[in-house]
Protein backbone atom coordinates (compact mmCIF):
# COMPACT_ATOMS: atom_id res chain seq x y z
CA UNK A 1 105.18 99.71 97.72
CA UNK A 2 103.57 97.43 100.78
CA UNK A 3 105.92 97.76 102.88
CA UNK A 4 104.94 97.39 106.88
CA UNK A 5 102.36 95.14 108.64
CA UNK A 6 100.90 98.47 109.71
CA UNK A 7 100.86 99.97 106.35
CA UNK A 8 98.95 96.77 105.28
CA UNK A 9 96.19 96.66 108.04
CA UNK A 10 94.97 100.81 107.06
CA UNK A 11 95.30 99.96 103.53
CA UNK A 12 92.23 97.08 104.46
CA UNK A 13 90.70 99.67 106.87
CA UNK A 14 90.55 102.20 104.58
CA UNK A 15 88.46 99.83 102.06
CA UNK A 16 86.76 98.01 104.57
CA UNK A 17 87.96 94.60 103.20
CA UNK A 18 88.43 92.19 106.26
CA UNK A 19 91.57 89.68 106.34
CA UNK A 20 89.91 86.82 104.75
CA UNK A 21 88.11 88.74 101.47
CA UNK A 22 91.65 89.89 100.95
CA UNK A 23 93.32 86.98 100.88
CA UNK A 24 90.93 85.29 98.76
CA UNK A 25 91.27 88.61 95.74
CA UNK A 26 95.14 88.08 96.45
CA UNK A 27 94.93 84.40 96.24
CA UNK A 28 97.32 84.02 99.22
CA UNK A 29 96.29 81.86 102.52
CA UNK A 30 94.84 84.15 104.71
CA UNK A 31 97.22 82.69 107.45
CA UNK A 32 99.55 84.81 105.32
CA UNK A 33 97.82 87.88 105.57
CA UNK A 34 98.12 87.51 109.40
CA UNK A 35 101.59 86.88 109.81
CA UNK A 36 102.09 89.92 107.81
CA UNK A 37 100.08 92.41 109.98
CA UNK A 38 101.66 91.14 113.00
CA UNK A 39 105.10 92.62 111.45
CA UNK A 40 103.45 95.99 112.68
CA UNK A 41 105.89 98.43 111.91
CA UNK A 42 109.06 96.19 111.04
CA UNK A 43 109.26 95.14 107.17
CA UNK A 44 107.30 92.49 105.77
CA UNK A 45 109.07 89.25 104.96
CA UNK A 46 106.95 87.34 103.09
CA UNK A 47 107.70 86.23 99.82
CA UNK A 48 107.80 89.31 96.97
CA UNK A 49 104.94 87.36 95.17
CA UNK A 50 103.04 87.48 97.87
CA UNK A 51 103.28 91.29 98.71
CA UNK A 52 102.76 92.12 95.28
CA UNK A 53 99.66 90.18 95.02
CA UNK A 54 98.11 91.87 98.31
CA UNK A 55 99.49 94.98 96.92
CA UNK A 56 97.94 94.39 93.61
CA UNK A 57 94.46 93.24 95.16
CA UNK A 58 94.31 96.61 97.50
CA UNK A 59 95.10 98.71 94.62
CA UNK A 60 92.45 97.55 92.98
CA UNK A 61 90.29 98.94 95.34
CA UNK A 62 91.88 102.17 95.25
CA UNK A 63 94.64 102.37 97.56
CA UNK A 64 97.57 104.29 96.82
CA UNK A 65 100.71 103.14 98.99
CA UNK A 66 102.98 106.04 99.79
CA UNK A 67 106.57 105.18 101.07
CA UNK A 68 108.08 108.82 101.28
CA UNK A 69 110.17 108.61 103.71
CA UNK A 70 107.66 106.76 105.77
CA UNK A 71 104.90 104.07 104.83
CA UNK A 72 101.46 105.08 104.37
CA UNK A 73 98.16 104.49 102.33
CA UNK A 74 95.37 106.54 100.87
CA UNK A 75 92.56 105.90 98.18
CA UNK A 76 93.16 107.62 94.73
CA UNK A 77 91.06 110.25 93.78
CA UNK A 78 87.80 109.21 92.03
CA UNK A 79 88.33 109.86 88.34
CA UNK A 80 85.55 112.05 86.32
């Protein structure tokens, strides 16, 4: 689960995707994805529809978000 501004910034590092592309594949403002980044490492309080959706739109790009005791992304493992 997305569940850190810093979490949410690698996850877009990792795939390259700036602010803006994101926004537009999650269909949020990308105000909104902004405000959530600047949470750094304190929870994320925007709307659960709107985490989801950013969620949704990185994972479709192959991030995995790990929360195992700590946040953290990676990208899934190519498949055969």
């Amino acid at each position: 689960m997305l569940t850190t501004g810093n979490q949410l910034r690698a996850a877009r590092s990792l795939v390259g995707m700036d602010q803006g592309t994101l926004a537009e594949r999650a269909g949020v403002n990308i105000n909104t994805i902004g405000a959530m980044e600047k949470r750094g490492a304190a929870g994320l309080v925007s709307g659960l529809d709107k985490i989801q959706a950013v969620m949704r739109a990185l994972e479709a790009e192959g991030v995995e978000f790990l929360n195992h005791g700590r946040p953290g992304v990676r990208l899934r493992e190519p498949q055969p």
